[in-house]
C-alpha atoms as a PDB file:
ATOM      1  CA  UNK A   1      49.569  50.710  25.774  1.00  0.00           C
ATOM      2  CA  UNK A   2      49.550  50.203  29.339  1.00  0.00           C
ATOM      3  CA  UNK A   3      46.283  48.330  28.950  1.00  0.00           C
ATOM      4  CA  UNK A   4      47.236  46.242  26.369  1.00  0.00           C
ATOM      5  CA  UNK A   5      50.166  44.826  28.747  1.00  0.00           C
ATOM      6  CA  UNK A   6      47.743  44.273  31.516  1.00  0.00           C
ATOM      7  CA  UNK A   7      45.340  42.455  29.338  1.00  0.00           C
ATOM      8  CA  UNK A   8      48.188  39.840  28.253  1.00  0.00           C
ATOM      9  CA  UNK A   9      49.737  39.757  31.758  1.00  0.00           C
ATOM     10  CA  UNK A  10      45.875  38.848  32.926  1.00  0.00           C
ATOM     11  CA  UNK A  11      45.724  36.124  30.123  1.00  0.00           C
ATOM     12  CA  UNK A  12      48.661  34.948  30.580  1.00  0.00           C
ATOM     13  CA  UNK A  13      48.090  34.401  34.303  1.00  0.00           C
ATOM     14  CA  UNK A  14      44.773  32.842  33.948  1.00  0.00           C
ATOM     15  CA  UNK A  15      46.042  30.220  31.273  1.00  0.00           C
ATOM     16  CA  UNK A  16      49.094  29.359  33.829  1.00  0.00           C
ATOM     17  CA  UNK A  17      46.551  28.653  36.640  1.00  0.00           C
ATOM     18  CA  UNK A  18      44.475  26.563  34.264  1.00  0.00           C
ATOM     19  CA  UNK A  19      47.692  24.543  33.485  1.00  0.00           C
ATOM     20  CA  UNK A  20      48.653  24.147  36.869  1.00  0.00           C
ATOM     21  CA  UNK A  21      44.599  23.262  37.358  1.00  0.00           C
ATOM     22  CA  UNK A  22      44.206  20.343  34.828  1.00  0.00           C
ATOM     23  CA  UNK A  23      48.193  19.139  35.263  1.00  0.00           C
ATOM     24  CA  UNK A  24      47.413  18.464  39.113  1.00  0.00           C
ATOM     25  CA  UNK A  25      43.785  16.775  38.355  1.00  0.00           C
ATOM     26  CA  UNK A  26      44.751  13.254  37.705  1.00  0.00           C
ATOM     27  CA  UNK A  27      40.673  11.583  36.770  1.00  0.00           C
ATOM     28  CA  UNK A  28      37.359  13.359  36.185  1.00  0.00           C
ATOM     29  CA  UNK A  29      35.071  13.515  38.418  1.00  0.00           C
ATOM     30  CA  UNK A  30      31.926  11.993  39.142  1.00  0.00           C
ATOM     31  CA  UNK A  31      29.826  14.935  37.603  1.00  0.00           C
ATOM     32  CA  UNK A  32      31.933  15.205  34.864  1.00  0.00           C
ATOM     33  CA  UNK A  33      31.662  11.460  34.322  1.00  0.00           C
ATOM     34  CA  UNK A  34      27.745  11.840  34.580  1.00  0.00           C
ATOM     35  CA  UNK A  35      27.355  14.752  32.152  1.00  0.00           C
ATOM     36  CA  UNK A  36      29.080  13.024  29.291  1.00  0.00           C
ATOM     37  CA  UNK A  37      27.240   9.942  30.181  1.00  0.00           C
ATOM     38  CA  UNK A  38      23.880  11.709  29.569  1.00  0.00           C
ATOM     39  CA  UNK A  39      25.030  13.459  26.727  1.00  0.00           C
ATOM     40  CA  UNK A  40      26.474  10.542  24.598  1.00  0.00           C
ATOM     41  CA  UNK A  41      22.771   8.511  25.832  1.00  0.00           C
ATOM     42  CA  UNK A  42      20.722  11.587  24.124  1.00  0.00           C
ATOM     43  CA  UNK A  43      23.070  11.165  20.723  1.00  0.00           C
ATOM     44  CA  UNK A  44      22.594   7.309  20.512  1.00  0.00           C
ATOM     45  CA  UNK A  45      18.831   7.971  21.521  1.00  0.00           C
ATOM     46  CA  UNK A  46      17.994  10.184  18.260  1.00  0.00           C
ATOM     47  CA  UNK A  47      20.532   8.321  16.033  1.00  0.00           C
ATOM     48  CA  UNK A  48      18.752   5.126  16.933  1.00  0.00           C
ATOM     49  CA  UNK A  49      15.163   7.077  16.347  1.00  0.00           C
ATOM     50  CA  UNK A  50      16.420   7.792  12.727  1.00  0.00           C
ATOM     51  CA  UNK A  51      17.595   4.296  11.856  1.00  0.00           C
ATOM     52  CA  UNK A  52      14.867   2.687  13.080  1.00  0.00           C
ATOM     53  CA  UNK A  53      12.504   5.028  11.209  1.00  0.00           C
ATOM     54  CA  UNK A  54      14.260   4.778   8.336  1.00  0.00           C
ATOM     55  CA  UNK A  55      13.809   0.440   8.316  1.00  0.00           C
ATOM     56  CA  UNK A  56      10.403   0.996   9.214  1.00  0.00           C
ATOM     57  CA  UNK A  57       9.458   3.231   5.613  1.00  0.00           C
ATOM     58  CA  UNK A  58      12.021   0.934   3.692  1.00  0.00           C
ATOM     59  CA  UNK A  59       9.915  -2.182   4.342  1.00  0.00           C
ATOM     60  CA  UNK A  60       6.753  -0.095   3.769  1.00  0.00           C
ATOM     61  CA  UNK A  61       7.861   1.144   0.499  1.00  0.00           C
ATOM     62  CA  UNK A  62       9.143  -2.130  -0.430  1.00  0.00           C
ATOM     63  CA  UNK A  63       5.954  -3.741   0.110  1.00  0.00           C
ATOM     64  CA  UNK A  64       4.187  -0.693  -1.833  1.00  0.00           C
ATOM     65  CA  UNK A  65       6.441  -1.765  -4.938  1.00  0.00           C
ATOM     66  CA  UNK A  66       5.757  -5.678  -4.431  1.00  0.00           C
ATOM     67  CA  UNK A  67       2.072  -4.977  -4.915  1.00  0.00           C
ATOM     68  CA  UNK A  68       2.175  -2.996  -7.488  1.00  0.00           C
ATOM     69  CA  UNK A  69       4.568  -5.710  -9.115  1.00  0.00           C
ATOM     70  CA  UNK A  70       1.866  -8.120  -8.259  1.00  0.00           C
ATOM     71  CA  UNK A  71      -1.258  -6.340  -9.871  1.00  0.00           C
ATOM     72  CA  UNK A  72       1.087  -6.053 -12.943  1.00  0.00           C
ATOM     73  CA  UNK A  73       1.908  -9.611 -13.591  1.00  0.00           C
ATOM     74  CA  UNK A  74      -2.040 -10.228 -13.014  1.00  0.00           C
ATOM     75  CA  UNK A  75      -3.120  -7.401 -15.364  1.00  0.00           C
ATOM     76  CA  UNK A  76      -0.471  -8.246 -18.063  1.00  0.00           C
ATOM     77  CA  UNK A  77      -1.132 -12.088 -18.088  1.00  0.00           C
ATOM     78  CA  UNK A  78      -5.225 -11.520 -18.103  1.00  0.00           C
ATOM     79  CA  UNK A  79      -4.450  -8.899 -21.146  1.00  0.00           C
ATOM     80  CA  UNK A  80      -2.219 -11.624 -23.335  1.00  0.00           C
ATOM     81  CA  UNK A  81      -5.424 -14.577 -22.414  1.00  0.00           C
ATOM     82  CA  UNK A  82      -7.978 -11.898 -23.128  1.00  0.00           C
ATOM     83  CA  UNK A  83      -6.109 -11.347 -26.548  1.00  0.00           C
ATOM     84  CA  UNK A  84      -5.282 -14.861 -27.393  1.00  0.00           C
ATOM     85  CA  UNK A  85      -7.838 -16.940 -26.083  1.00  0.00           C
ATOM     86  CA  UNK A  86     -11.538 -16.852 -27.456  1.00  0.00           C
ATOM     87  CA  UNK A  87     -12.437 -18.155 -24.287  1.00  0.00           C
ATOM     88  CA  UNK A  88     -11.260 -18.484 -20.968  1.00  0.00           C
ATOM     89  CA  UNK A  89     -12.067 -18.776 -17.016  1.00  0.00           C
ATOM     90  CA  UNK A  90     -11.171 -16.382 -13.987  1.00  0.00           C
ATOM     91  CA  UNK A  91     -11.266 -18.718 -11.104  1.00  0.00           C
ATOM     92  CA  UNK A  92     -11.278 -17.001  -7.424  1.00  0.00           C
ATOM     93  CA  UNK A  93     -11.178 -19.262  -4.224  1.00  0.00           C
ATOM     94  CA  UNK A  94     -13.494 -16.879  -2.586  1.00  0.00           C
ATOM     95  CA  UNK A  95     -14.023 -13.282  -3.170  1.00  0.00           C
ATOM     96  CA  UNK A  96     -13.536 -10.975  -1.843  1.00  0.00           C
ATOM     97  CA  UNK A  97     -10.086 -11.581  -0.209  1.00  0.00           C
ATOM     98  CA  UNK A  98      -9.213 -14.778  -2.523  1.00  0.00           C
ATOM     99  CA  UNK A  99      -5.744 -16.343  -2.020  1.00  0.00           C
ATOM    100  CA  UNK A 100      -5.519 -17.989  -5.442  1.00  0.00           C
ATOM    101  CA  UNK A 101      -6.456 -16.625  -8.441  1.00  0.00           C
ATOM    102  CA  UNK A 102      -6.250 -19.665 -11.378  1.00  0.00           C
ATOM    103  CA  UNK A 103      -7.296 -19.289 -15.147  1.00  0.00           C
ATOM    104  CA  UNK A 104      -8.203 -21.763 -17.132  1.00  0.00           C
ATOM    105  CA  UNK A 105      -8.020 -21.597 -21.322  1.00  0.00           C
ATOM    106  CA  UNK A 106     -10.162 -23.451 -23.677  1.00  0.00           C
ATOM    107  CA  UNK A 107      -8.098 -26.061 -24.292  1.00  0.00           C
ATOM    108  CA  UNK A 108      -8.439 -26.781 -20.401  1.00  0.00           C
ATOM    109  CA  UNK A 109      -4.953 -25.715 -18.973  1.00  0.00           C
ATOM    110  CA  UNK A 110      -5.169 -24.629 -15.604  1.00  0.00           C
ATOM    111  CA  UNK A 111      -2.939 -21.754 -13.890  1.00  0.00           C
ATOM    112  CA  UNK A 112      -2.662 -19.484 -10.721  1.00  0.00           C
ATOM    113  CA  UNK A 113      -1.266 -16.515 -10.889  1.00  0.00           C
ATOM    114  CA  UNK A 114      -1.470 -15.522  -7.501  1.00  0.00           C
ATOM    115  CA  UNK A 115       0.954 -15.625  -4.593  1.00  0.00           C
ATOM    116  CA  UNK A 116      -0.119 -16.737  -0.833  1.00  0.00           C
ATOM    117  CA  UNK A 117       1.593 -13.586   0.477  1.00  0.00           C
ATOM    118  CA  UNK A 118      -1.658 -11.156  -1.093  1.00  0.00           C
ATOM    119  CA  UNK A 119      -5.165 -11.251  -0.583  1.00  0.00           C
ATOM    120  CA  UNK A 120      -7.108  -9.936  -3.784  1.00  0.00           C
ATOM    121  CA  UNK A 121     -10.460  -9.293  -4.880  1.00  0.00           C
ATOM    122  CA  UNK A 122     -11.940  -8.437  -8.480  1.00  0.00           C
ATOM    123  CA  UNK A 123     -14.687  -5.911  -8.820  1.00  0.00           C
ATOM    124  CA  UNK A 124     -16.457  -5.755 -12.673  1.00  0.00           C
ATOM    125  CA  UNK A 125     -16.248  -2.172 -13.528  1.00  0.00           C
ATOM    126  CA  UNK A 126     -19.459  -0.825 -15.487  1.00  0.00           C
ATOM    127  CA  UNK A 127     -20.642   2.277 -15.905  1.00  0.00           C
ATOM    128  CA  UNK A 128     -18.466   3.757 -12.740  1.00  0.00           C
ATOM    129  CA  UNK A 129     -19.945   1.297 -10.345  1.00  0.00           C
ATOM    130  CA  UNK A 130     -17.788  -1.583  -8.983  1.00  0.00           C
ATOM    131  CA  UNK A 131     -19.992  -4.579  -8.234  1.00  0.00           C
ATOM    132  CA  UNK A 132     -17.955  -7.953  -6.831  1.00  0.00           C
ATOM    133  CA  UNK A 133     -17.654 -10.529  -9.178  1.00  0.00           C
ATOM    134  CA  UNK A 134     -18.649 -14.231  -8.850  1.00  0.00           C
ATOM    135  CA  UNK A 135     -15.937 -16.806  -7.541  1.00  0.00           C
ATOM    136  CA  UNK A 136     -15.984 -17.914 -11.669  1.00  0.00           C
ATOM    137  CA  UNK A 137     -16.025 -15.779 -14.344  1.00  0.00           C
ATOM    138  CA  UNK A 138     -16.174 -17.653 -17.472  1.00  0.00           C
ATOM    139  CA  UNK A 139     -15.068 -15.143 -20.177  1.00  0.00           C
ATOM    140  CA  UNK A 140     -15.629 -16.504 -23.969  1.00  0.00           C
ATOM    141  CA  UNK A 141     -15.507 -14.339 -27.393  1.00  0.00           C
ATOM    142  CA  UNK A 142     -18.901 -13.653 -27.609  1.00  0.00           C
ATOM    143  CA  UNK A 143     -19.479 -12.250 -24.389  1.00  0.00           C
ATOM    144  CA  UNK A 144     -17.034 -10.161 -24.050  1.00  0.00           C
ATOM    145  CA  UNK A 145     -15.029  -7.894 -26.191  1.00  0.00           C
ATOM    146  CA  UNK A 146     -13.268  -5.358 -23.791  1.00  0.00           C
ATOM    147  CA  UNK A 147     -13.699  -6.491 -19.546  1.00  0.00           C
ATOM    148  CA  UNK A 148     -13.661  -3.730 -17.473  1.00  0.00           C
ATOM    149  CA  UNK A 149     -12.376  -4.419 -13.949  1.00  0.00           C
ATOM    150  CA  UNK A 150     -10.938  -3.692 -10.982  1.00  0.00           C
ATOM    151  CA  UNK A 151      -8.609  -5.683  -8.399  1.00  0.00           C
ATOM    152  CA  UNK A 152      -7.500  -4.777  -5.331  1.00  0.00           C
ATOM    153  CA  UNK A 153      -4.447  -6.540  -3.385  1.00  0.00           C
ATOM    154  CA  UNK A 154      -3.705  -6.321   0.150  1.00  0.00           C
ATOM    155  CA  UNK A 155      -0.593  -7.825   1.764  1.00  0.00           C
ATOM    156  CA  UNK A 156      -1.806 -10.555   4.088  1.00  0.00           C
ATOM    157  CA  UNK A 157       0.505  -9.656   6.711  1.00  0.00           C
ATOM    158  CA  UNK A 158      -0.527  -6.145   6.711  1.00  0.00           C
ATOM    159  CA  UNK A 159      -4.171  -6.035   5.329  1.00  0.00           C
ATOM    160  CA  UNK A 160      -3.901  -1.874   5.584  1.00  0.00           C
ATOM    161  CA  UNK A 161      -1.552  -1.762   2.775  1.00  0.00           C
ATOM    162  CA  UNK A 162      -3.154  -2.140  -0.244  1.00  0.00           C
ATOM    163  CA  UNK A 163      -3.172  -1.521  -4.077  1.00  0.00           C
ATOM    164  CA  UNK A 164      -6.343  -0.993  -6.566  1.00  0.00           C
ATOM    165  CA  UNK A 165      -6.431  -1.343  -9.879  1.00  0.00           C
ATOM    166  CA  UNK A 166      -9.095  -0.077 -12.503  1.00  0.00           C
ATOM    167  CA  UNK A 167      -7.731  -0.803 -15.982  1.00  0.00           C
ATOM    168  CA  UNK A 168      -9.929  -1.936 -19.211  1.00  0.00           C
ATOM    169  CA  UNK A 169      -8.596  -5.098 -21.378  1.00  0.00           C
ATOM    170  CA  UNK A 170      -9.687  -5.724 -25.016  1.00  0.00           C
ATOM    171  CA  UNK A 171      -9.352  -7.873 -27.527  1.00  0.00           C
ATOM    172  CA  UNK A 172      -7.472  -6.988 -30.827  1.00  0.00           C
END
């Protein structure tokens, strides 16, 4: 019991001369001042890292998701000519790394279905090789049935992020 006593009389001396410690100090000091400095630096140093990694795979994946929306609208409009045209033309402005892709029916329409912000190229796909194809492709009913192809978009800005296509188009 007598311990117990001297353990709250030592506790309760220590906190008074902690009181009378902090109720006599009237600013921090310079060490003090210095430590929370550094620490509150090292927070806004790794929360910084994080947000600024986080941008830089946001705009990475959005551009991911543009080309792939790209490659679709170029697949799914040579698909509907392919079906509905008996002939028609696959115009590139060079290849490989074309800007403009433009088609051209038989009645003589002209269209590009490209965008300025890719670079593409279109690879015939037969028998598992892929062999570049001329700047014109003129695709009529007789020659072709099904086209096998590939294309391959790169982001002009950032020519290491790409997107390749293989697909096979036929006519009903």
């Amino acid at each position: 019991m007598k311990q117990i006593l001297q353990c709250h009389v030592l506790a309760y001396k220590t906190g008074e001369i902690m009181r009378r410690t902090f109720k006599d100090q009237k600013a921090l000091t310079l060490i003090e001042l210095l430590a929370a400095l550094t620490i509150l630096s090292f927070m806004i140093l790794l929360v910084s890292g994080v947000f600024i990694n986080g941008i830089s795979y946001s705009n990475k994946a959005k551009s991911t998701v543009m080309l792939h929306e790209e490659a679709n609208y170029i697949v799914t409009f040579l698909t509907k000519k392919h079906e509905t045209q008996k002939s028609y033309t696959i115009e590139l402005d060079n290849n490989p790394n074309a800007s403009m892709i433009t088609i051209t029916d038989d009645s003589g329409s002209s269209q590009v279905i490209s965008s300025s912000d890719y670079r593409y190229s279109l690879y015939e796909n037969s028998g598992g090789t892929d062999t570049l194809m001329d700047q014109r492709v003129d695709i009529s009913s007789t020659s072709a049935q099904s086209l096998s192809f590939k294309l391959v978009i790169q982001d002009a800005k950032n020519p290491k992020n790409q997107f390749e296509l293989k697909t096979i188009i036929s006519r009903l």
